[in-house]
Protein backbone atom coordinates (compact mmCIF):
# COMPACT_ATOMS: atom_id res chain seq x y z
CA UNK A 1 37.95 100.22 49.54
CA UNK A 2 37.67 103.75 47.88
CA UNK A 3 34.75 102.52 45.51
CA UNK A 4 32.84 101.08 48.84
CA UNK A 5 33.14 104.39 50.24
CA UNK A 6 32.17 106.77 47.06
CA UNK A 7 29.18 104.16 47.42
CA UNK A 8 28.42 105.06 50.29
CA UNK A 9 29.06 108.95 49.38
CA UNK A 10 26.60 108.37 46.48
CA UNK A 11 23.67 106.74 48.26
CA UNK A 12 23.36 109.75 51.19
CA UNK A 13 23.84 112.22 48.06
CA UNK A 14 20.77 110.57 46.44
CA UNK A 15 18.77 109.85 49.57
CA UNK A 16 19.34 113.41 51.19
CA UNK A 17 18.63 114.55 47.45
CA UNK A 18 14.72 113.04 48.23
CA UNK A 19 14.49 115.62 50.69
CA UNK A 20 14.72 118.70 49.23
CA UNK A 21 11.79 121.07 49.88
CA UNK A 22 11.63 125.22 48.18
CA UNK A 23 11.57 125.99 52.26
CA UNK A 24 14.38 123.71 53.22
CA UNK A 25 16.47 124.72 50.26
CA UNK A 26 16.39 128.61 51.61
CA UNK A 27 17.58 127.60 55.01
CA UNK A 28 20.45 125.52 53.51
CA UNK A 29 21.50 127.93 50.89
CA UNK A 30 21.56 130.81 53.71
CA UNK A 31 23.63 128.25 56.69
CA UNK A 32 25.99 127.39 53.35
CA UNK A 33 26.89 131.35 52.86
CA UNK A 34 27.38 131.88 56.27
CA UNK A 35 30.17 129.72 56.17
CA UNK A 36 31.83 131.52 53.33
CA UNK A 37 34.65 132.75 53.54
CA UNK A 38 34.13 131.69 57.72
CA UNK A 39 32.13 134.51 57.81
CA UNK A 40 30.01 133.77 60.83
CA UNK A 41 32.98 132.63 62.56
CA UNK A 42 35.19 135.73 61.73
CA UNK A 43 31.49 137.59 63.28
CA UNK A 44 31.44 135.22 66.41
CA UNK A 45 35.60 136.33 67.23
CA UNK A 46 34.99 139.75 67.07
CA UNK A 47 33.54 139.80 70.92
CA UNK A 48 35.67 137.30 71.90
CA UNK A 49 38.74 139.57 70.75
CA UNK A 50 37.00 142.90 71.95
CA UNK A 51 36.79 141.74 75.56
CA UNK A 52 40.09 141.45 77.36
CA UNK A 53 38.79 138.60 79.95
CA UNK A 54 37.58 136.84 76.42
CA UNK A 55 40.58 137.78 74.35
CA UNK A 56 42.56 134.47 74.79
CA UNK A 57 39.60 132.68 73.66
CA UNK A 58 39.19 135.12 70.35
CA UNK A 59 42.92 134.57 69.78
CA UNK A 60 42.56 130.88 69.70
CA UNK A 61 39.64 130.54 67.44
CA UNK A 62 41.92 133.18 64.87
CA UNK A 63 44.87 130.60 65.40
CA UNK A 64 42.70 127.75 64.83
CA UNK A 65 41.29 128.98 61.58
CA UNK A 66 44.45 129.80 60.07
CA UNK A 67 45.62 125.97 60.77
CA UNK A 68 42.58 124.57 59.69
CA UNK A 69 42.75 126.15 56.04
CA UNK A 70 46.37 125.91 56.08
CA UNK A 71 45.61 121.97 56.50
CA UNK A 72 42.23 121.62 54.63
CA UNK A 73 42.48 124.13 52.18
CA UNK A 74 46.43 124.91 51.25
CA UNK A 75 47.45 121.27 51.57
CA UNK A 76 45.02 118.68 51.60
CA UNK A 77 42.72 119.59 48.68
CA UNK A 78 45.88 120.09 46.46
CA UNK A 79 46.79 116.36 47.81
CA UNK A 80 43.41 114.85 47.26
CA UNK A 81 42.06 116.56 44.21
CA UNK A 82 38.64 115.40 44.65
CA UNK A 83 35.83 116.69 42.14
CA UNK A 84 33.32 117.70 43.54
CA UNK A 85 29.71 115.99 43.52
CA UNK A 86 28.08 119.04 41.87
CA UNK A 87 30.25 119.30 38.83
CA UNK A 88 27.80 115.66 37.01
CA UNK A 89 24.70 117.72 38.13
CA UNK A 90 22.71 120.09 35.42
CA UNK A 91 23.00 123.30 35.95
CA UNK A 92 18.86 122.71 36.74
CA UNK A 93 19.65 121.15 39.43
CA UNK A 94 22.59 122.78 41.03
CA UNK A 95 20.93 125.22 44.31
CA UNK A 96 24.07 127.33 44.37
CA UNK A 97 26.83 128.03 42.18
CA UNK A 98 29.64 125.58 41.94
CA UNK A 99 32.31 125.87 43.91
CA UNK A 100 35.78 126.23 41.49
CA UNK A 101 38.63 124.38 44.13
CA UNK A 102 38.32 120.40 45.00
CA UNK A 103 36.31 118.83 47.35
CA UNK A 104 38.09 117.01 50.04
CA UNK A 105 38.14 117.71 52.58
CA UNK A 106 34.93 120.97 53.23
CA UNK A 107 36.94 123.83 53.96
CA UNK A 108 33.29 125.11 55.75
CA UNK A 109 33.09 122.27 57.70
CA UNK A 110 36.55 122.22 58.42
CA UNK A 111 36.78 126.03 59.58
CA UNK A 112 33.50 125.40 61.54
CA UNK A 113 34.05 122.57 63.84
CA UNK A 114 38.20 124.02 64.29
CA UNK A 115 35.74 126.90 66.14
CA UNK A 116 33.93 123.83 67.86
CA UNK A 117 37.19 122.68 69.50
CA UNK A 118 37.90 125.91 70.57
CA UNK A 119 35.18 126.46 72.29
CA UNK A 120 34.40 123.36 74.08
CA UNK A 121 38.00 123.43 75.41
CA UNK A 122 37.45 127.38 76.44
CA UNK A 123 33.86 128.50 77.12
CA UNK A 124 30.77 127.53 78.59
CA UNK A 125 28.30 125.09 77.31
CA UNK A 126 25.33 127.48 77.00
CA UNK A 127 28.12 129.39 73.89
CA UNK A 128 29.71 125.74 72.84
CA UNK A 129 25.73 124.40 71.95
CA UNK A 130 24.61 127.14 69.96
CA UNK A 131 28.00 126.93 67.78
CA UNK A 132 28.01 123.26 67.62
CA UNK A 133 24.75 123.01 66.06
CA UNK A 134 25.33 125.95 62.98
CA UNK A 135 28.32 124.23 62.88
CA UNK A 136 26.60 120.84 62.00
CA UNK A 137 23.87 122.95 60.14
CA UNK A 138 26.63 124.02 57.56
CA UNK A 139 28.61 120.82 57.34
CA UNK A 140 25.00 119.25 56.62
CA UNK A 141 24.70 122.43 54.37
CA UNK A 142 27.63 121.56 52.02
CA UNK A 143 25.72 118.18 51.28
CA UNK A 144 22.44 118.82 50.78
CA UNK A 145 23.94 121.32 48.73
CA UNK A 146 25.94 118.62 46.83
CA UNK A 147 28.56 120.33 46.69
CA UNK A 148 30.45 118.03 49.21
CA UNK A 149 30.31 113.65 49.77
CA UNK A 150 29.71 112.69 53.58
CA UNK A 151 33.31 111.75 53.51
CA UNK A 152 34.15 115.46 53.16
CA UNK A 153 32.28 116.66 55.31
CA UNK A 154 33.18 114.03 58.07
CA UNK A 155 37.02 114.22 57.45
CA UNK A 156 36.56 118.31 58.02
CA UNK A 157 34.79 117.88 61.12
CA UNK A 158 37.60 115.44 62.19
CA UNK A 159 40.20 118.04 60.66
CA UNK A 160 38.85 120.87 62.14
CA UNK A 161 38.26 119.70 65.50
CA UNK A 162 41.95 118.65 65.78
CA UNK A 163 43.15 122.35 64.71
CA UNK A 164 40.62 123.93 67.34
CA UNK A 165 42.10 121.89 69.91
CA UNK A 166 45.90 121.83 68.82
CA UNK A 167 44.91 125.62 68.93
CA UNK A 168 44.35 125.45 72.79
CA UNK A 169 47.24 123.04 73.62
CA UNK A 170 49.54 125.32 71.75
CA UNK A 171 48.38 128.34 73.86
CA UNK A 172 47.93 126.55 77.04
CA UNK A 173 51.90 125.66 76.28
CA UNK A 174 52.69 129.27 75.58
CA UNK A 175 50.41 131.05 78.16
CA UNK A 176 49.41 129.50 80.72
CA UNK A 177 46.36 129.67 82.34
């Protein structure tokens, strides 16, 4: 079953591979370093924690982080100890540099779509759009990038998702609303 499925991973490597434009390659390298770190979603809180009627909201996206690296990136990975799709490329054709800790599951995907379930669960959908789609845009990032399989990437949306909304249900428990 595994070797069906790093199939699978290897055929949307190479096909999304065929795609690669200068232009194209820009927008992915910049969408991939905005999830560094969680960066843009660390940027995105800050309101959300600056404005009292908001804070709850901030407060859950800050708790849902912290469980979706605690589960992606502190456990899982060290479980899993996938290599990475980059590390059989030449350095020719690597886009960015290559990332030192395992692949499974993508810790940007993963923080990204924990903000996702957040915020469907707790704001409006004229804010939930807008971070859905750079949340896709960096998941897709991480494999164009090859620096992630599908299966990485799809597991961290699944992952993350989960901690975003365990995030509300433990606060709705706590505080309710």
């Amino acid at each position: 079953m595994f070797g069906r499925i790093q199939n699978i991973d290897n055929r949307v490597l190479e096909r999304i591979g065929r795609i690669h434009k200068p232009a194209l390659n820009k927008i992915m390298i910049f969408a991939s370093r905005a999830g560094n770190l969680g960066l843009v979603w660390w940027a995105i809180c800050i309101p959300f924690l600056v404005r009292p009627d908001w804070r709850l909201t901030g407060l859950n996206i800050v708790f849902g982080l912290a469980l979706a690296h605690l589960m992606g990136e502190i456990i899982l990975k060290h479980i899993v100890k996938r290599v990475r799709p980059c590390h059989s490329l030449g350095d020719d054709e690597q886009l960015i540099n290559r990332p030192k800790f395992y692949s499974f599951p993508s810790g940007h995907t993963t923080a990204s779509f924990a903000v996702v379930g957040v915020v469907l669960l707790r704001c409006r959908l004229i804010t939930f759009l807008p971070i859905l789609l750079l949340a896709a845009l960096i998941g897709f990032s991480r494999i164009y990038l090859r620096v992630h399989y599908l299966t990485d990437v799809v597991c961290g949306v699944l992952l993350g998702f989960v901690c975003g909304v365990c995030s509300v249900l433990v606060f709705n428990a706590i505080i309710p609303v």
